[in-house]
PDB file of N, CA and C in Angstrom:
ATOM      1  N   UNK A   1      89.294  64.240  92.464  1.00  0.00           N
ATOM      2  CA  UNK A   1      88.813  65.406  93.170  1.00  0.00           C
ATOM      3  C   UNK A   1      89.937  66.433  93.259  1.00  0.00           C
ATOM      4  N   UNK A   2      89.389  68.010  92.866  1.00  0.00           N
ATOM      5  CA  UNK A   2      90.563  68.870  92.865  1.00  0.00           C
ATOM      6  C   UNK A   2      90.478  69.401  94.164  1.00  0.00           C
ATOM      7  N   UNK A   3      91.731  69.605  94.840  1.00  0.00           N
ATOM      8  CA  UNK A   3      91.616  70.307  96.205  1.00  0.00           C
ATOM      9  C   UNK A   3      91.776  72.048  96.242  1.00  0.00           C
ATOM     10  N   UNK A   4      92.539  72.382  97.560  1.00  0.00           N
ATOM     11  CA  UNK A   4      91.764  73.741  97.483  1.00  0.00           C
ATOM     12  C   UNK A   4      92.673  74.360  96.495  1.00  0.00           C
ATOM     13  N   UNK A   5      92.803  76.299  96.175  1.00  0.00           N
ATOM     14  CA  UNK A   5      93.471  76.662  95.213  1.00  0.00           C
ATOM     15  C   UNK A   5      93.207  77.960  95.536  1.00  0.00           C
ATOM     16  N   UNK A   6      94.083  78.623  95.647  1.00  0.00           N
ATOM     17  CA  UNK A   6      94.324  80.098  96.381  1.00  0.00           C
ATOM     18  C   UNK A   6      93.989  81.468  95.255  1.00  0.00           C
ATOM     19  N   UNK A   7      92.772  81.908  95.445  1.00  0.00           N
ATOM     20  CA  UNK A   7      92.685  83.302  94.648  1.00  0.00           C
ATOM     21  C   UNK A   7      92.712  84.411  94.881  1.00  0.00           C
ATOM     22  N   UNK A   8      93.151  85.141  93.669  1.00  0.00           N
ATOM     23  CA  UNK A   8      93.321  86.607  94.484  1.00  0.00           C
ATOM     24  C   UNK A   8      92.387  87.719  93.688  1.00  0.00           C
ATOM     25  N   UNK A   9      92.611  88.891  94.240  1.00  0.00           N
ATOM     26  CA  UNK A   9      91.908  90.090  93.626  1.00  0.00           C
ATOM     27  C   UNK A   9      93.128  91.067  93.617  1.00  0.00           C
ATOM     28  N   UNK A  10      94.224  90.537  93.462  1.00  0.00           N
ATOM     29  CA  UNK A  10      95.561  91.782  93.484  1.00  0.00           C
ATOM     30  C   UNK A  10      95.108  92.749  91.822  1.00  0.00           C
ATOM     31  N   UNK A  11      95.346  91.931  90.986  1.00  0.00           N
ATOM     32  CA  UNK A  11      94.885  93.086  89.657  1.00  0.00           C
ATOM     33  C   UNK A  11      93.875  93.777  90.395  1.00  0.00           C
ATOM     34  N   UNK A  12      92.713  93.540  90.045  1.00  0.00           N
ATOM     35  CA  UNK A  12      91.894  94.049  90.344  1.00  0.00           C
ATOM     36  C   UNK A  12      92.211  95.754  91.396  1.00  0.00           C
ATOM     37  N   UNK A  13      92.498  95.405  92.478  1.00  0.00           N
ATOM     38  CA  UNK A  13      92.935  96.079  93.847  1.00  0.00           C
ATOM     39  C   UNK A  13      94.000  96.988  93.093  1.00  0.00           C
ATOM     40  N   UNK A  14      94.700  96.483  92.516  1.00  0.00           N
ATOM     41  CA  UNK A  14      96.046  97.713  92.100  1.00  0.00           C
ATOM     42  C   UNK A  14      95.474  99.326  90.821  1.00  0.00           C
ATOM     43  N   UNK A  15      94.561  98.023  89.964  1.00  0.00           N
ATOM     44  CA  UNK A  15      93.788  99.064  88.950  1.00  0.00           C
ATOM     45  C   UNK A  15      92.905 100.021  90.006  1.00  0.00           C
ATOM     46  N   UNK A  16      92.058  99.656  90.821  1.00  0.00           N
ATOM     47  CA  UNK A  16      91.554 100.599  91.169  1.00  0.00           C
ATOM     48  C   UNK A  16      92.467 101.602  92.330  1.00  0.00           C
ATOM     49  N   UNK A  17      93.406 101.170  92.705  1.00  0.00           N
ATOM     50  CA  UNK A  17      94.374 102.513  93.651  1.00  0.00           C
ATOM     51  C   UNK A  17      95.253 103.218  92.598  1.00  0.00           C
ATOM     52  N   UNK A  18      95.716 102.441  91.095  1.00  0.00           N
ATOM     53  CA  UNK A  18      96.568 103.005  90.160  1.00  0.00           C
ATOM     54  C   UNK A  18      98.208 103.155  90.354  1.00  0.00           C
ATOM     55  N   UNK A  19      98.093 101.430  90.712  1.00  0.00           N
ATOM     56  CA  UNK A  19      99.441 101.448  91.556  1.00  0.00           C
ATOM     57  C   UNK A  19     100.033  99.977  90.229  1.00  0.00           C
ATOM     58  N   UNK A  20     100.870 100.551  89.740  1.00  0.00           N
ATOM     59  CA  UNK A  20     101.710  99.180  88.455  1.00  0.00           C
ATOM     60  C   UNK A  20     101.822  98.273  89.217  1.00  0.00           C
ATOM     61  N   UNK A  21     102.551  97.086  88.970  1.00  0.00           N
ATOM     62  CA  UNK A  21     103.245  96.106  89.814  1.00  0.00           C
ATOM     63  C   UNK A  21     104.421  96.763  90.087  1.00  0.00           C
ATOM     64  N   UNK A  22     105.090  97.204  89.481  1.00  0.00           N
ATOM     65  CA  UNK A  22     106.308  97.675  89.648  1.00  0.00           C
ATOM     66  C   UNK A  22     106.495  98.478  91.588  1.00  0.00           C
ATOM     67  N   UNK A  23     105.140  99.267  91.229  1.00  0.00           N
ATOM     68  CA  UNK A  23     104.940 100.211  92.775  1.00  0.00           C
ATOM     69  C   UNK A  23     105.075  99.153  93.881  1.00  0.00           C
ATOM     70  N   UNK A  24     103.879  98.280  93.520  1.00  0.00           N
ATOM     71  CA  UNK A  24     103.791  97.241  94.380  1.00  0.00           C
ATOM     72  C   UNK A  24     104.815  96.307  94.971  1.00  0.00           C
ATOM     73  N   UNK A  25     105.446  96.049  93.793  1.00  0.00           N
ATOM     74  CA  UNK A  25     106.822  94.962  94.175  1.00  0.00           C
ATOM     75  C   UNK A  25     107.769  95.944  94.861  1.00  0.00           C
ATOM     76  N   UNK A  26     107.684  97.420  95.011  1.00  0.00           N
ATOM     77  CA  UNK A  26     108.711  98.023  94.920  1.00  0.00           C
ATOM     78  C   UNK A  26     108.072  98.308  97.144  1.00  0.00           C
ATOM     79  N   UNK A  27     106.962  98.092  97.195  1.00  0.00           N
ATOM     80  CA  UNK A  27     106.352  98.927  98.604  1.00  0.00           C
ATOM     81  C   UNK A  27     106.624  97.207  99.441  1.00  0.00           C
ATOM     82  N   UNK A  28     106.833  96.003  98.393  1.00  0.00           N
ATOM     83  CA  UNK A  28     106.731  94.737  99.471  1.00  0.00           C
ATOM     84  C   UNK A  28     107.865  93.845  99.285  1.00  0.00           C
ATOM     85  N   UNK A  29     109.255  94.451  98.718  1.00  0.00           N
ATOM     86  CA  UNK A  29     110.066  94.412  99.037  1.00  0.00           C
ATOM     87  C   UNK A  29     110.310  92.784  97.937  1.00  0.00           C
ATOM     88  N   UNK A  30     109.823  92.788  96.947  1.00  0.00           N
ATOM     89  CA  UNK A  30     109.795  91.730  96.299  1.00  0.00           C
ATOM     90  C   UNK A  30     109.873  92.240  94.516  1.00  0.00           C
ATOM     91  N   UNK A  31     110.113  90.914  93.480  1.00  0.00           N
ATOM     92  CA  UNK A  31     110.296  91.711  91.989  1.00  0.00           C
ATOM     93  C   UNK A  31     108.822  91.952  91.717  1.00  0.00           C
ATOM     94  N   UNK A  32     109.227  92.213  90.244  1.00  0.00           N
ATOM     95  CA  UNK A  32     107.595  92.723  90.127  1.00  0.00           C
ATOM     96  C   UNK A  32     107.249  91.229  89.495  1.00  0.00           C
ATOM     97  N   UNK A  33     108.213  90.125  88.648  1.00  0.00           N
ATOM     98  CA  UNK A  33     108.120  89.263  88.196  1.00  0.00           C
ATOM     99  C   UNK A  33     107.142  88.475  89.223  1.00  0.00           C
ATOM    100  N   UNK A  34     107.864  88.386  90.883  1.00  0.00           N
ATOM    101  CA  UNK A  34     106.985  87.592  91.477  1.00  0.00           C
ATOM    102  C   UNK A  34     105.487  88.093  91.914  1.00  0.00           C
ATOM    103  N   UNK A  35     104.979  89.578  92.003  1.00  0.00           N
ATOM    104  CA  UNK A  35     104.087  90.075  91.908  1.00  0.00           C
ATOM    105  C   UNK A  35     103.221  89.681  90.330  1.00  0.00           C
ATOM    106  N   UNK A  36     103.756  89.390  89.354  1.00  0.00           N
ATOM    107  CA  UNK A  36     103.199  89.019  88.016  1.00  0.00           C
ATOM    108  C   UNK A  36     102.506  87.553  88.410  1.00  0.00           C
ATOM    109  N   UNK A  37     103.288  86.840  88.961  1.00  0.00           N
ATOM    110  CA  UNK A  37     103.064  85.388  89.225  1.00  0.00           C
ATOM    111  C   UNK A  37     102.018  84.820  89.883  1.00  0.00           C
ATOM    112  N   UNK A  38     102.150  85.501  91.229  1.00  0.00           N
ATOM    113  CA  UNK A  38     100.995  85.696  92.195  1.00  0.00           C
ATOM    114  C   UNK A  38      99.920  86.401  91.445  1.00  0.00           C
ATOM    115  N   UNK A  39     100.404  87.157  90.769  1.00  0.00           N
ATOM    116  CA  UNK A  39      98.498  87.415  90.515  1.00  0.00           C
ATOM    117  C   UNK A  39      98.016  86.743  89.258  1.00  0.00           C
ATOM    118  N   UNK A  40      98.790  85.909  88.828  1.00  0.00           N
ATOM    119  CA  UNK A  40      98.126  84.856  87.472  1.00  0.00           C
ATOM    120  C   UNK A  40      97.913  83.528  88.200  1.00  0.00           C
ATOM    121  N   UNK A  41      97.996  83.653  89.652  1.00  0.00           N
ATOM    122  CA  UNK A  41      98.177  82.224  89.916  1.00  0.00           C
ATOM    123  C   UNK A  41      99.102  81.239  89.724  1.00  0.00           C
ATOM    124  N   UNK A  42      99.886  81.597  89.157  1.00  0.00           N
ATOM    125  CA  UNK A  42     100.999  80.383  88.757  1.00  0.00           C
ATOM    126  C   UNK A  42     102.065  79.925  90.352  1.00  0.00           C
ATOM    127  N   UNK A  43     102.128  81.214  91.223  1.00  0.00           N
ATOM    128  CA  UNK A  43     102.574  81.231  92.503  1.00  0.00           C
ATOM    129  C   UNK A  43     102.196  81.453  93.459  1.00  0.00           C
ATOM    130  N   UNK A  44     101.986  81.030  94.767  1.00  0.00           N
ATOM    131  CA  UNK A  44     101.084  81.282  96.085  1.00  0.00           C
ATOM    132  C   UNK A  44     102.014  81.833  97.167  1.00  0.00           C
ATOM    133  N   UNK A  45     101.820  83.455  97.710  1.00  0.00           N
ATOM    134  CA  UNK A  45     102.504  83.812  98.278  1.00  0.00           C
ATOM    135  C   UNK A  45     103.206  83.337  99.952  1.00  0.00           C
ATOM    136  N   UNK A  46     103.993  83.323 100.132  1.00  0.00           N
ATOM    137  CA  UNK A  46     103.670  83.324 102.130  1.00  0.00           C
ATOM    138  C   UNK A  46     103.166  84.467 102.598  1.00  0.00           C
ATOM    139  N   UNK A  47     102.603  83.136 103.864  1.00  0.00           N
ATOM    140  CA  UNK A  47     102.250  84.237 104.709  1.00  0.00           C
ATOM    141  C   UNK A  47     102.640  85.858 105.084  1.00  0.00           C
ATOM    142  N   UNK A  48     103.548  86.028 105.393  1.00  0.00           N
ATOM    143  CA  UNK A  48     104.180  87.244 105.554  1.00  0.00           C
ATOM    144  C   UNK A  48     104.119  87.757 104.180  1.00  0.00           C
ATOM    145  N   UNK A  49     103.958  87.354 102.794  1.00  0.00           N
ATOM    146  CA  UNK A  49     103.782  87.925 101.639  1.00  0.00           C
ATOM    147  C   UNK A  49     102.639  88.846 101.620  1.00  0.00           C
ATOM    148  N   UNK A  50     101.996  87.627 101.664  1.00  0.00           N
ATOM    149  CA  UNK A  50     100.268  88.178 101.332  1.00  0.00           C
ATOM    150  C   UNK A  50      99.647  89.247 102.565  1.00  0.00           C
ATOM    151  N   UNK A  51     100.026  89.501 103.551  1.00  0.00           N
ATOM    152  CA  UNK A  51      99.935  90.517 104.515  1.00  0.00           C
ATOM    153  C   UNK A  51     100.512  91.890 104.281  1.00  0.00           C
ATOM    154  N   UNK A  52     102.077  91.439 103.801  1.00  0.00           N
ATOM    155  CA  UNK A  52     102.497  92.851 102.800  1.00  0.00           C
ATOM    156  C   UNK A  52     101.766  93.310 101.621  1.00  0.00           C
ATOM    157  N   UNK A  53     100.854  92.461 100.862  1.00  0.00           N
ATOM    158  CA  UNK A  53     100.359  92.981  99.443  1.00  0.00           C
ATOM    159  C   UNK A  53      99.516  93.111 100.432  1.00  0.00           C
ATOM    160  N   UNK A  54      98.322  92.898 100.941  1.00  0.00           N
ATOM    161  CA  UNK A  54      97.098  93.155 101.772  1.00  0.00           C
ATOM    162  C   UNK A  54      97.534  94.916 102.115  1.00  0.00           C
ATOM    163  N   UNK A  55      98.698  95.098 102.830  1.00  0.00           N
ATOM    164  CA  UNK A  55      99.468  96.446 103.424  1.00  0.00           C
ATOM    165  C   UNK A  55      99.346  97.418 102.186  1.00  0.00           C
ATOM    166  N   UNK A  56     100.319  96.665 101.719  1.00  0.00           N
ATOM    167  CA  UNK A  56     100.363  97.722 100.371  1.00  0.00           C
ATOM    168  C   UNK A  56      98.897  98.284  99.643  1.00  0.00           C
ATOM    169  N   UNK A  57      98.169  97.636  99.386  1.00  0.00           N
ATOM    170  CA  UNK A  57      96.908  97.692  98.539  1.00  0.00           C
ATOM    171  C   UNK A  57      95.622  98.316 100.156  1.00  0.00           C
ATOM    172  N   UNK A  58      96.373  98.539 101.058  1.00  0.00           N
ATOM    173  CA  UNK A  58      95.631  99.271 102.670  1.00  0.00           C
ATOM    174  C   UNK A  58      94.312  98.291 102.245  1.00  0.00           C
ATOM    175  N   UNK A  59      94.117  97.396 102.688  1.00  0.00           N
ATOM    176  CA  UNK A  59      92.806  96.199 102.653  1.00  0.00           C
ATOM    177  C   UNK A  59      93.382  94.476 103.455  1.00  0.00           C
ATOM    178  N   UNK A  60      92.061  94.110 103.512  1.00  0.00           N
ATOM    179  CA  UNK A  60      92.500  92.974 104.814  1.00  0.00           C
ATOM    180  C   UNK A  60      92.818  92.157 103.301  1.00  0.00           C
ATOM    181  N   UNK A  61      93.968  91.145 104.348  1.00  0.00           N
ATOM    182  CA  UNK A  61      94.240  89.614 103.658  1.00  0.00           C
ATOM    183  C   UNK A  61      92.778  89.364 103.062  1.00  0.00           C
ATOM    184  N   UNK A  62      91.721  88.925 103.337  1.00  0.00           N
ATOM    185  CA  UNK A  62      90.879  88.545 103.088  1.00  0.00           C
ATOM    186  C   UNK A  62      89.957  88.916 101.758  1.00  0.00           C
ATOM    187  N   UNK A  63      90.424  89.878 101.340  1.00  0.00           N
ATOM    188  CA  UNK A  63      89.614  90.823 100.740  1.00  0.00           C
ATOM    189  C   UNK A  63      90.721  90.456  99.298  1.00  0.00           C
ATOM    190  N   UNK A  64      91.994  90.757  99.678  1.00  0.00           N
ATOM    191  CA  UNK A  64      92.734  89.845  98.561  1.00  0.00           C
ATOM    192  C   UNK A  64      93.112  88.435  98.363  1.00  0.00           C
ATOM    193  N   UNK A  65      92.977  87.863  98.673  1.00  0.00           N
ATOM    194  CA  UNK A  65      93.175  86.360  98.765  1.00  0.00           C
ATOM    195  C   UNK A  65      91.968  85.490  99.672  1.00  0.00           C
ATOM    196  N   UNK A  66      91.745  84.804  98.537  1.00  0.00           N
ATOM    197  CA  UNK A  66      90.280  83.778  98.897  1.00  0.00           C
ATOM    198  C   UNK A  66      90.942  82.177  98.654  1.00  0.00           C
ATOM    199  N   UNK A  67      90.478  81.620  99.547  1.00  0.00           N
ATOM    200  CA  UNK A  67      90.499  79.934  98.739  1.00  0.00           C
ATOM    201  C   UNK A  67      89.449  79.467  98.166  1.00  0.00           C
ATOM    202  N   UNK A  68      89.498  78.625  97.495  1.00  0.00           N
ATOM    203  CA  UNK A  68      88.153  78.031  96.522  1.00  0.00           C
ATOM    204  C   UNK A  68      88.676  76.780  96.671  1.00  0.00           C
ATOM    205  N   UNK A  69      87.404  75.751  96.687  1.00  0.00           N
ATOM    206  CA  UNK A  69      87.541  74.501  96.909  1.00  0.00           C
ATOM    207  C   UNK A  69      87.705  74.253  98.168  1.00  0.00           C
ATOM    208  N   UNK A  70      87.053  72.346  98.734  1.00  0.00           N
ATOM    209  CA  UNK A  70      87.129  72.217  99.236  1.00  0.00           C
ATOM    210  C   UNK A  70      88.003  71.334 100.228  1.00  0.00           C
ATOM    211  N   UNK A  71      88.784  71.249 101.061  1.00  0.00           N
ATOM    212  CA  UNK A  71      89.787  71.179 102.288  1.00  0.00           C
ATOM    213  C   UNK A  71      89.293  69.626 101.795  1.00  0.00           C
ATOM    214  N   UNK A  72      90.668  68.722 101.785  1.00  0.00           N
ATOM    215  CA  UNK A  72      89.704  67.237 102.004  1.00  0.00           C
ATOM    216  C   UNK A  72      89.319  67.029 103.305  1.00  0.00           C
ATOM    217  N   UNK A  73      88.785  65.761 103.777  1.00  0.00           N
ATOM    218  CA  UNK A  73      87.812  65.055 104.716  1.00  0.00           C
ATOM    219  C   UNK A  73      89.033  64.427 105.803  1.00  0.00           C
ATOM    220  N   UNK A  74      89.013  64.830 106.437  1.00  0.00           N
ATOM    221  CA  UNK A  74      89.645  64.142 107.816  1.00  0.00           C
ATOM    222  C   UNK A  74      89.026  62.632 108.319  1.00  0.00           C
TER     223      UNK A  74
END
């Protein structure tokens, strides 16, 4: 069984404001490499990350970052 797995809509969100990664990494204080990462999935931001890209891109956490899958069973 695969557990959960963190997705985002950052591409997405940047094409439509017309903001590079470069802008982005440059407004959240991070490279653009790790902005590349996070949005292929290969890296899952912190907390305090993903609130700055949420900032940057003016939209809730929520709206960029979803989980999929389900939490195991307690």
């Amino acid at each position: 069984m695969s557990g959960p797995s963190l997705q985002n809509n950052i591409r997405k969100l940047r094409f439509e404001r017309n903001m590079t990664q470069e802008e982005l990494a440059l407004r959240t204080g991070v490279s653009r490499q790790t902005i590349m990462s996070i949005e292929r999935g290969q890296t899952n931001p912190s907390v305090l990350l993903a609130y700055k890209i949420s900032a940057a891109l003016d939209t809730n956490v929520t709206e960029v970052f979803q989980m999929e899958g389900a939490l195991a069973p307690v």
